[in-house]
Protein backbone atom coordinates (compact mmCIF):
# COMPACT_ATOMS: atom_id res chain seq x y z
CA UNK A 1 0.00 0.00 0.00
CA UNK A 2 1.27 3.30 -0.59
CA UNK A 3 2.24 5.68 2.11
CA UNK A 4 -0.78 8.28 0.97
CA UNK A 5 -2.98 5.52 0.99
CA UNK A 6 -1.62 4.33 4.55
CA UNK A 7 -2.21 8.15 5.83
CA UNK A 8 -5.90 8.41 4.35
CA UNK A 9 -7.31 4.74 5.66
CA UNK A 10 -5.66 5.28 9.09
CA UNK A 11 -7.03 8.11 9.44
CA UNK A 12 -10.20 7.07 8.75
CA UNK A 13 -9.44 4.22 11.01
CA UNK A 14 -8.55 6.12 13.84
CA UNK A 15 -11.50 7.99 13.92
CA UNK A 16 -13.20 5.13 13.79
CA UNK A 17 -11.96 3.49 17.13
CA UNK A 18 -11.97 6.79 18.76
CA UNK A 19 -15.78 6.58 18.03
CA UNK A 20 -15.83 2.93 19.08
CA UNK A 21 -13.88 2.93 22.35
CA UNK A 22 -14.30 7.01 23.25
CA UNK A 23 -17.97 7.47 22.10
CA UNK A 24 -19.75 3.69 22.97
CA UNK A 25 -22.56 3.97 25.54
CA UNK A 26 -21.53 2.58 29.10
CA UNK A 27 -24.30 -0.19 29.97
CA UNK A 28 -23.53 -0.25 34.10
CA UNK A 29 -26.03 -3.35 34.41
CA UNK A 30 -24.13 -5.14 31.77
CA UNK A 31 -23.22 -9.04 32.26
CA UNK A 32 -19.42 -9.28 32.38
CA UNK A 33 -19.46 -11.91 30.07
CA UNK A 34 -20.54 -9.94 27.38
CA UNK A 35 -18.76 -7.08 27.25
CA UNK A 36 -15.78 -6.99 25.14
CA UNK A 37 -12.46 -6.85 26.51
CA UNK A 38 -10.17 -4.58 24.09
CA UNK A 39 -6.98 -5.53 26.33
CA UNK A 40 -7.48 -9.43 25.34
CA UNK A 41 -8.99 -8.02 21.58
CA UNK A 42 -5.89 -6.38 20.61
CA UNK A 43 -3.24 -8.86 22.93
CA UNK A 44 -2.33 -10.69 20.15
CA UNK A 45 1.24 -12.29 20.86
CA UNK A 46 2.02 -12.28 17.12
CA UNK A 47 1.77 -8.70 16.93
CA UNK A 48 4.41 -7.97 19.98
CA UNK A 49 6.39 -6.00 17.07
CA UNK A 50 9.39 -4.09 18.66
CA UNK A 51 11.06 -1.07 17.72
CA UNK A 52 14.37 -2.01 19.41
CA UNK A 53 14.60 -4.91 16.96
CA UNK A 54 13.41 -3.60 13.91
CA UNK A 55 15.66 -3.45 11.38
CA UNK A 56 17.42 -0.34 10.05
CA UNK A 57 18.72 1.25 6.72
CA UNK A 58 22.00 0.16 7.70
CA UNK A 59 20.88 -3.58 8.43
CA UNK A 60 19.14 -3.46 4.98
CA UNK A 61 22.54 -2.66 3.08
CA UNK A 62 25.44 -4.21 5.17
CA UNK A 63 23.50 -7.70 5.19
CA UNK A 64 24.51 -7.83 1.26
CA UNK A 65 28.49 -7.39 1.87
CA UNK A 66 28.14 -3.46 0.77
CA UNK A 67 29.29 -0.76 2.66
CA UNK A 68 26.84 2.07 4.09
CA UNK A 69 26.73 5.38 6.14
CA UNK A 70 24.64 7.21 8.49
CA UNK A 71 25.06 11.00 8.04
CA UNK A 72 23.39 13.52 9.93
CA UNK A 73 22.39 16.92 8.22
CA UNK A 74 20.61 20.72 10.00
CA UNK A 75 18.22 22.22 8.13
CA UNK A 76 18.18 26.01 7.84
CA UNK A 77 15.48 25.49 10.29
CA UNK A 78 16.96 23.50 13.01
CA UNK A 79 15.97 20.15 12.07
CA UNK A 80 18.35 17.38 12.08
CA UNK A 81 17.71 14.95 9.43
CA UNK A 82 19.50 11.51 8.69
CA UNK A 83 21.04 10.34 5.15
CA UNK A 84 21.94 6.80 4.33
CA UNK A 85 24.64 6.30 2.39
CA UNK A 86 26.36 3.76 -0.62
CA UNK A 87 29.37 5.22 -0.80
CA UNK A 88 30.82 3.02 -3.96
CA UNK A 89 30.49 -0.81 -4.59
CA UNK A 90 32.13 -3.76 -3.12
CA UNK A 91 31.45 -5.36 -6.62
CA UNK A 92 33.13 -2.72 -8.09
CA UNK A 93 35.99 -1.55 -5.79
CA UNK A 94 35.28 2.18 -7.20
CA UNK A 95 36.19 3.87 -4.21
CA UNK A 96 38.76 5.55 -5.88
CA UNK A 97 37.15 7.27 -8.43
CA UNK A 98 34.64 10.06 -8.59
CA UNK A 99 31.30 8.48 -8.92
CA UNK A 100 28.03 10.72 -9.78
CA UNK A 101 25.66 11.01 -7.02
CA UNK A 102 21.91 9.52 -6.88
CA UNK A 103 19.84 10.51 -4.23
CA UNK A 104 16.33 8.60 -3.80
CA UNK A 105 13.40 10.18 -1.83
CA UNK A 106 10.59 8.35 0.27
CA UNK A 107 6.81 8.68 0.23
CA UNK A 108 4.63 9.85 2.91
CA UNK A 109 4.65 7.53 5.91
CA UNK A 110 8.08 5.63 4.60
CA UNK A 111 11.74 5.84 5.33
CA UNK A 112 15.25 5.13 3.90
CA UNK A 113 14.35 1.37 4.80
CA UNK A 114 11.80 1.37 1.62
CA UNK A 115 14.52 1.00 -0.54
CA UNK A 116 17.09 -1.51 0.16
CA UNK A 117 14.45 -4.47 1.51
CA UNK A 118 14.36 -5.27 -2.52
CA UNK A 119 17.58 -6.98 -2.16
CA UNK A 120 20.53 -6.44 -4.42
CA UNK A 121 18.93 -7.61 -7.31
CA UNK A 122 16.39 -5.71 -7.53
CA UNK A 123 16.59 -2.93 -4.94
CA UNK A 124 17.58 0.71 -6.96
CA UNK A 125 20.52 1.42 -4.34
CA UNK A 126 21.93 -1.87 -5.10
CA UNK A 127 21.72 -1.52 -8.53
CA UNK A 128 22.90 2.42 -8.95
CA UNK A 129 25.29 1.64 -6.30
CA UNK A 130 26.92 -1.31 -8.94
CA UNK A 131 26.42 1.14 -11.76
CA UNK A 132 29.02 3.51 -9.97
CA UNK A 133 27.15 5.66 -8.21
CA UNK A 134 27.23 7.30 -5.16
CA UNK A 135 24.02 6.40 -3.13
CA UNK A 136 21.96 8.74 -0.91
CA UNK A 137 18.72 7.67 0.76
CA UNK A 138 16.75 10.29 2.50
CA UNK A 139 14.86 10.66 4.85
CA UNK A 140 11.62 13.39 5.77
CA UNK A 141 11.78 15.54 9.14
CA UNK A 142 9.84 13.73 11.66
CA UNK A 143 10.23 9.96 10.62
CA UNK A 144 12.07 7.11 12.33
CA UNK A 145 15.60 8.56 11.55
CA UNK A 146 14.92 12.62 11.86
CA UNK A 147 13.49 12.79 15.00
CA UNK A 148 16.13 15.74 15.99
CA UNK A 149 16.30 19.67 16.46
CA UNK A 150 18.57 22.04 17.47
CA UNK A 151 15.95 23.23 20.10
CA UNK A 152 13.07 21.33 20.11
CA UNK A 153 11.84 18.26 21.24
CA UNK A 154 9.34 15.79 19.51
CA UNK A 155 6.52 16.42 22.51
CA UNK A 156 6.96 20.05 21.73
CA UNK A 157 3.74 20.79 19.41
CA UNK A 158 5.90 23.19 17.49
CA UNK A 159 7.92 20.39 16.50
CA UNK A 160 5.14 18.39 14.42
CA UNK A 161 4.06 22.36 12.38
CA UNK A 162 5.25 21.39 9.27
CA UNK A 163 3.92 19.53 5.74
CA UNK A 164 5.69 18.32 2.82
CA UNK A 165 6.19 22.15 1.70
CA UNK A 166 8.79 22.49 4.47
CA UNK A 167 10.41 19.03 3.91
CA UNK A 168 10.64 20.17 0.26
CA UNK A 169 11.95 23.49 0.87
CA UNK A 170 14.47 22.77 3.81
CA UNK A 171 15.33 19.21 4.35
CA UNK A 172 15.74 18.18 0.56
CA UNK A 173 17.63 21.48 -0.28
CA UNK A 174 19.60 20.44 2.51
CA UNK A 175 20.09 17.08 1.67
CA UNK A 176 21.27 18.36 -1.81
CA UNK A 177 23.85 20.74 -0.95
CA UNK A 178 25.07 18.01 1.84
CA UNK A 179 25.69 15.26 -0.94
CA UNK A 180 27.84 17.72 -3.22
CA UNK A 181 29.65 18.94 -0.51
CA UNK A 182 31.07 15.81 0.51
CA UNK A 183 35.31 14.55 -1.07
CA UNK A 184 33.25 13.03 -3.57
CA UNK A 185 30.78 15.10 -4.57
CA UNK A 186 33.36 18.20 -4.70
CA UNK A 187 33.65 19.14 -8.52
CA UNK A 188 30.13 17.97 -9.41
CA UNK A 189 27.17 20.24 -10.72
CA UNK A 190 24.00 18.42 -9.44
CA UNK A 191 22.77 14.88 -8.80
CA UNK A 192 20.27 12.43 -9.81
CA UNK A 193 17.11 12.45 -7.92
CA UNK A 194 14.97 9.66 -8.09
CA UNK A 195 11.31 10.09 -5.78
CA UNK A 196 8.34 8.00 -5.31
CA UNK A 197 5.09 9.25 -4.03
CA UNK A 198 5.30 12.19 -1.63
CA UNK A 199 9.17 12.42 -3.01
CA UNK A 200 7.90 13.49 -6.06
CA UNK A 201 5.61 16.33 -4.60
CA UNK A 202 8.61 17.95 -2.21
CA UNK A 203 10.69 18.43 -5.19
CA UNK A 204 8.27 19.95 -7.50
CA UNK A 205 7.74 21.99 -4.16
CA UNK A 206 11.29 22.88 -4.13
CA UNK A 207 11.93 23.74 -7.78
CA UNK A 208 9.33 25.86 -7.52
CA UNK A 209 9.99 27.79 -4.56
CA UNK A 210 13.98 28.11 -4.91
CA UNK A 211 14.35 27.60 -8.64
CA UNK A 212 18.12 28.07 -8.41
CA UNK A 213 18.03 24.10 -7.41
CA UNK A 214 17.21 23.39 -10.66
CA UNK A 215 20.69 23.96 -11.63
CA UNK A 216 21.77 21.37 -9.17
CA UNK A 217 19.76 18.47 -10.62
CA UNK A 218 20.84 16.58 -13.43
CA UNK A 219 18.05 14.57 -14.16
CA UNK A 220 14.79 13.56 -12.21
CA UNK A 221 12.86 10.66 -11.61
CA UNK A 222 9.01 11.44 -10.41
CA UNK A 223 7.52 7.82 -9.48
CA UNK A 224 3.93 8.27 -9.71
CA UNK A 225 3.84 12.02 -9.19
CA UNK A 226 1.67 13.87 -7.21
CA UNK A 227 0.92 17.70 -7.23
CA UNK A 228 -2.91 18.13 -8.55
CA UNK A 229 -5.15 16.01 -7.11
CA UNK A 230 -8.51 16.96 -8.56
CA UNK A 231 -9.23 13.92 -9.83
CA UNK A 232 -8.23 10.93 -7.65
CA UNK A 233 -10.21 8.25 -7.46
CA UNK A 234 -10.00 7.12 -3.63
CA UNK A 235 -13.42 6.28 -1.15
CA UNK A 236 -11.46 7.03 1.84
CA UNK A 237 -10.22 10.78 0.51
CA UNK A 238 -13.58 11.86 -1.19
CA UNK A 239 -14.76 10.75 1.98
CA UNK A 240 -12.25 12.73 4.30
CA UNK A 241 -11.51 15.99 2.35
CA UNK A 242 -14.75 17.69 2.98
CA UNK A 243 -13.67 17.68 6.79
CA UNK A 244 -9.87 17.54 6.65
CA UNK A 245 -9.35 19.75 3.48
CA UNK A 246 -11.26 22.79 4.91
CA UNK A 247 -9.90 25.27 7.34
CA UNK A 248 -12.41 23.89 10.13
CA UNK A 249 -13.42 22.63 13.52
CA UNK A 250 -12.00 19.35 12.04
CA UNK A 251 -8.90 20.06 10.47
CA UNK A 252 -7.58 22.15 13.62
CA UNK A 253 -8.19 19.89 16.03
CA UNK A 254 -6.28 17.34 13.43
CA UNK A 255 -3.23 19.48 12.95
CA UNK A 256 0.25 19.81 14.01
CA UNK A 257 0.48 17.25 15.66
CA UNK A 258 2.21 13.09 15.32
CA UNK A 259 0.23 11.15 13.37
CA UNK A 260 0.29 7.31 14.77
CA UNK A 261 3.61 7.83 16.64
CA UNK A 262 6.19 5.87 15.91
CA UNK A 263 5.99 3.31 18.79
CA UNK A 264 5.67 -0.54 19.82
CA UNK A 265 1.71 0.09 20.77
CA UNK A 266 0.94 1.41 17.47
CA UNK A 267 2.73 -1.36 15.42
CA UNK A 268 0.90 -3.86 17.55
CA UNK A 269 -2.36 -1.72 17.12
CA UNK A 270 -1.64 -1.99 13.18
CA UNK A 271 -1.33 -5.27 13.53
CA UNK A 272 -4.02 -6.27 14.31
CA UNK A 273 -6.79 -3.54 12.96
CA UNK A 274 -4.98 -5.35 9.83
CA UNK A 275 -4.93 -9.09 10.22
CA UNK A 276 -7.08 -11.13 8.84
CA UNK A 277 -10.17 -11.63 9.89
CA UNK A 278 -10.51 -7.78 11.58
CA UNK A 279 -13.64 -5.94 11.49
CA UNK A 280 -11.96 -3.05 10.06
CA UNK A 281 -9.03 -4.88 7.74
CA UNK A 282 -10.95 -4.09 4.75
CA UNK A 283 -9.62 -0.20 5.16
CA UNK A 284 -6.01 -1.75 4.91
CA UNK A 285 -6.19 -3.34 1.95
CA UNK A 286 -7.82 -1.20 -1.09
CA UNK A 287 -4.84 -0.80 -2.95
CA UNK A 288 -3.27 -4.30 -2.06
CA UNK A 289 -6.07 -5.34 -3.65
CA UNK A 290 -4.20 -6.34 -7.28
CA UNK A 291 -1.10 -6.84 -5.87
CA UNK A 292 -1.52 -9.19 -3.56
CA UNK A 293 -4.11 -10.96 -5.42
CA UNK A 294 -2.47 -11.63 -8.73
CA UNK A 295 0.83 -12.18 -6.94
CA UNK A 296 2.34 -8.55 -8.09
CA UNK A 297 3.66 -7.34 -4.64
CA UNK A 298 7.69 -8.33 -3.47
CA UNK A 299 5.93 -9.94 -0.19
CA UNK A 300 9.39 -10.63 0.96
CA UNK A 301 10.22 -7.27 1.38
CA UNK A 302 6.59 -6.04 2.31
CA UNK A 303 7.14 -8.24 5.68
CA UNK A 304 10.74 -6.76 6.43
CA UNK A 305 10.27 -3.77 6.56
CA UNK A 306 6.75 -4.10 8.84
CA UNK A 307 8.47 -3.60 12.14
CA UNK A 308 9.67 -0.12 10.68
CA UNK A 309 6.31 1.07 8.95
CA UNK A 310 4.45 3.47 9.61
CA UNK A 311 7.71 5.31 10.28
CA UNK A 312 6.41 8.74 11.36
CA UNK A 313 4.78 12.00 9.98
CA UNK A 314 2.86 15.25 11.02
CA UNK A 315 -0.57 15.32 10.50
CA UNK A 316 -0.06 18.42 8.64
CA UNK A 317 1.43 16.85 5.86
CA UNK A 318 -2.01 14.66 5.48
CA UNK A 319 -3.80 17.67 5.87
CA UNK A 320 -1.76 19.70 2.82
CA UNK A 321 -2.74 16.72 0.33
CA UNK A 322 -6.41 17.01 1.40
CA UNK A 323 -6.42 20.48 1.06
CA UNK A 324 -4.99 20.34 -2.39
CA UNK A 325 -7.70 17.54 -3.26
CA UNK A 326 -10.62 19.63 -2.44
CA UNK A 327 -9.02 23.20 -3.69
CA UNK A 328 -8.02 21.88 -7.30
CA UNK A 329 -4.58 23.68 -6.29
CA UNK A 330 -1.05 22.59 -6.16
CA UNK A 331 -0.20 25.55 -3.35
CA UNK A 332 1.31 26.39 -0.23
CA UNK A 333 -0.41 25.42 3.06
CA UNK A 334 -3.57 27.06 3.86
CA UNK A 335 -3.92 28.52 7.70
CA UNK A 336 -7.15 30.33 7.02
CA UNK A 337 -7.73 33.81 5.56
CA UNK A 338 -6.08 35.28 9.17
CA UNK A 339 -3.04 33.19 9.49
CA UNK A 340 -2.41 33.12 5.46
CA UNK A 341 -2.47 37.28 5.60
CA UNK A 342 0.02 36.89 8.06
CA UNK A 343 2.43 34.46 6.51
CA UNK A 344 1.62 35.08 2.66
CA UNK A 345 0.06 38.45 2.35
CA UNK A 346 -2.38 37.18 0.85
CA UNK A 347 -5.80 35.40 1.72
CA UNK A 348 -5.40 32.05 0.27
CA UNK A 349 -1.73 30.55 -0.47
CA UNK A 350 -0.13 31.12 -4.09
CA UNK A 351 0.01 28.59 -6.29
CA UNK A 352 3.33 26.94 -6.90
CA UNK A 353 4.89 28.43 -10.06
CA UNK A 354 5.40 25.15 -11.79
CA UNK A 355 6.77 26.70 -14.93
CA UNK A 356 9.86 27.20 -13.14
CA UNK A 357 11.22 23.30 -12.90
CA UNK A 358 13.27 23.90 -15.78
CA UNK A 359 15.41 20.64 -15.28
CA UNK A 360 15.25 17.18 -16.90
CA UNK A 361 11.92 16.00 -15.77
CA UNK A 362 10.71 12.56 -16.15
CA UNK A 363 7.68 11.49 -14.94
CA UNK A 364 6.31 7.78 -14.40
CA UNK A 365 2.61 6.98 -14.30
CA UNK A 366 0.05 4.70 -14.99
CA UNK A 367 -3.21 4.50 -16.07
CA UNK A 368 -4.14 2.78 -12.83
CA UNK A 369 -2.42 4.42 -9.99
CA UNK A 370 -5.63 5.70 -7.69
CA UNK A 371 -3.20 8.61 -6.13
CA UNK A 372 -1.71 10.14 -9.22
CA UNK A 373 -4.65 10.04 -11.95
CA UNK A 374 -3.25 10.72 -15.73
CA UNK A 375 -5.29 13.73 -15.46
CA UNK A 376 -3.80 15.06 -13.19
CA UNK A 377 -0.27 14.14 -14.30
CA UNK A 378 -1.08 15.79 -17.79
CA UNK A 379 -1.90 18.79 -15.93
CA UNK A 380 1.37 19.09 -14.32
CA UNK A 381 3.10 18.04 -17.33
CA UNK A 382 2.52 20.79 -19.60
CA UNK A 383 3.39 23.65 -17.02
CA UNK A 384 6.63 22.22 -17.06
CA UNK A 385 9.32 22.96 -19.99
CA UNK A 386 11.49 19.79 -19.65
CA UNK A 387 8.73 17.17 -18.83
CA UNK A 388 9.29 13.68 -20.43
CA UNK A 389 6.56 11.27 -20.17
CA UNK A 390 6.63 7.94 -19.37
CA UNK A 391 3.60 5.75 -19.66
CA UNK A 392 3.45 2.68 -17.74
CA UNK A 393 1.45 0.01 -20.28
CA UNK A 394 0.50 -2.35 -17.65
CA UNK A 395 -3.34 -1.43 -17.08
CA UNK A 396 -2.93 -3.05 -13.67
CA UNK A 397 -0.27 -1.18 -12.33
CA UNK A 398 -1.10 1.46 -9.54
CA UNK A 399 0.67 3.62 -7.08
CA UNK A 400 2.83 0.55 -4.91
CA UNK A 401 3.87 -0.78 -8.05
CA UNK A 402 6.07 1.85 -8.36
CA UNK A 403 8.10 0.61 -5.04
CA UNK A 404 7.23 -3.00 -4.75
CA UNK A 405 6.52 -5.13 -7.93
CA UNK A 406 8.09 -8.20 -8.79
CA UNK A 407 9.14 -6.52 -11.85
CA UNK A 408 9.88 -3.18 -10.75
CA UNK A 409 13.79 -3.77 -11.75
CA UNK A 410 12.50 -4.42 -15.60
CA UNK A 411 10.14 -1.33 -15.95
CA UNK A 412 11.52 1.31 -13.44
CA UNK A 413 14.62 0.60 -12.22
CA UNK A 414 16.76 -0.19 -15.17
CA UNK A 415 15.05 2.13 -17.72
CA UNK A 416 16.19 4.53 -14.95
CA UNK A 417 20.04 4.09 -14.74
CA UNK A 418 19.87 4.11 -18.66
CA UNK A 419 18.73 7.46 -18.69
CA UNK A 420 21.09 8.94 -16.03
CA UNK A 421 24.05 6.87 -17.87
CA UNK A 422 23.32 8.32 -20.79
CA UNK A 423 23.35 11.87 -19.25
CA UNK A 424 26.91 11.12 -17.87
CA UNK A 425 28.19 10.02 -20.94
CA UNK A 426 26.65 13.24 -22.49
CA UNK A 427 27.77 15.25 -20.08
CA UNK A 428 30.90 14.51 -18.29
CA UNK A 429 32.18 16.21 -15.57
């Protein structure tokens, strides 16, 4: 399931239980007997998940003989964000030579770890990594791995005010400038960004905002890109928007704030709302739907990476997507007419001046993909100079086929490292 979809059903979820367990009618006369127990409901030994042994980024690489690093990065904002890090390959013994850097961007809800549970064969980092590339993984403010600040803790509610603008704008312009100002990346122009999901939406954010960065990309990679979202085709988020994508009653008492904290109760929580057999799985599984059924989804990797997901977000980042769902805008946060004349100027945000992304733009979608309608690809296409279009042909494939499909190596992955080796040889340094 993709991270988007994760944030929209859980939602949903959780208001649902808050209903069930907060709002139920207390029956004092009740027999014992027949009053559920939610302890013994939700004590499922098989779901005693634990952070402390989850596996990390690190684990994910090292366990295939290659070498990896943790590097830790300040925003202009305070934040302290982590990078994982292929610095050459093993295979290759390159370590000697000035390799061009590929950094690869998470979706909403995800982490580094998203990557590298493919394996080596089919896994991108692997396979850029044994291309010659130096590999950066990144990693959004607030998630398993950039839980830091130079002031702030994560129980201070000023820590959880930001959405995928300011993740966009700060921690992957950070992230950028960090890469190419390492031994290696002294000498080079720009990188090779590759994003899937919500790491498609904070670099058209960033491009936007602070075109200069265009000049520090070499080519881009937008996995099932999502900007305008007029016309996605999703129960749970025509359902939600009208409340959550409204400066409201709702969507203030839903903002800035952790959504499902990163914890042991909430992975055994998860767990279980999920299993089979729940009374409220069916809101897991929408877009696992054709995966799992026809046998589509890397399973394998879906089940290492479960002690690590959902690896931490703001509500406020849910709450930008549903705002740009019901608006028809791909824009800036909106506070409400008060709070946007004090931060904008203006009454409602601006839009994002998409005409600006002036760098080699590819874009990946599918007829199929319930986040990232063709519509509303199309849209975003033609406001942007360089855009090259790539049309997935598979009528099944949707928005987690992107990251997980048996064949993503075949369609995404290799098709990818083609293009960026062609722009080396093109263009050397």
């Amino acid at each position: 399931m993709s991270g988007l979809h994760i944030g929209v059903h859980f939602a949903l979820v959780w208001i649902c239980l808050g209903t069930i367990v907060g709002g139920a009618p207390v029956v004092p006369d009740a027999d014992p007997a027949e009053v559920t127990d939610f302890y013994q409901l939700f004590n499922n030994p098989d779901a005693h998940l634990s952070l402390a042994t989850a596996p990390t980024t690190l684990d994910f690489i090292t366990e295939h003989g290659y070498p990896a690093e943790r590097h830790y990065v300040t925003t202009e904002d305070g934040y302290i964000i982590s990078l994982f890090r292929i610095p050459y390959s093993h295979n290759l013994q390159n370590e000697d030579q000035q390799r061009p850097i590929a950094f690869i961007q998470h979706g909403l809800f995800g982490s580094s770890d998203g990557w590298p549970c493919l394996g080596p064969d089919d896994g991108l980092p692997f396979l850029l990594s044994d291309a010659g590339y130096d590999v950066w993984m990144g990693n959004a403010r607030g998630n398993r791995y950039s839980r830091n600040h130079t002031s702030l803790s994560t129980k201070h509610p000023k820590f959880w005010r930001f959405s995928w603008h300011e993740i966009g704008y700060f921690d992957i312009a950070a992230s950028i400038d960090y890469t190419l100002s390492t031994e290696n990346g002294k000498g080079q122009t720009g990188i090779h960004y590759v994003g899937h999901s919500q790491g498609t939406t904070v670099l058209f954010a960033l491009l936007s905002s602070r075109p200069e960065y265009n000049a520090k990309i070499k080519t881009a990679h937008m996995l099932a890109p999502v900007a305008f979202m007029d016309h996605m085709d999703d129960f749970l988020v025509n359902t939600l928007s009208p409340y959550l994508g409204l400066n409201n009653a709702y969507s203030r008492l839903f903002c800035s704030q952790e959504f499902l904290p990163h914890n042991d109760f909430v992975l055994a929580l998860l767990y279980n709302i999920c299993r089979t057999g729940s009374v409220v799985s069916d809101f897991c599984s929408s877009s696992n739907d054709n995966t799992t059924q026809e046998g589509r989804t890397n399973k394998t990797a879906s089940y290492m990476i479960v002690g690590a997901m959902p690896a931490g977000v703001s509500t406020d980042q849910i709450l930008h997507y549903m705002q740009e769902h019901q608006s028809g805008h791909f824009r800036e946060f909106d506070y409400g007419t008060k709070r946007n004349l004090k931060y904008y100027g203006t009454e409602t945000p601006a839009d994002y001046p998409t005409e600006k992304i002036t760098c080699e733009m590819h874009m990946w979608y599918s007829d199929n993909d319930e986040m990232a309608a063709v519509e509303d690809v199309i849209r975003l296409s033609v406001t942007i100079p360089n855009a090259i279009m790539h049309h997935m042909e598979d009528p099944l494939w949707d928005h987690g086929d992107f990251a997980m499909n048996w064949e993503v190596r075949y369609y995404i992955n290799d098709p990818i490292i083609a293009i960026m080796n062609k722009h080396e040889a093109e263009n050397p340094q």
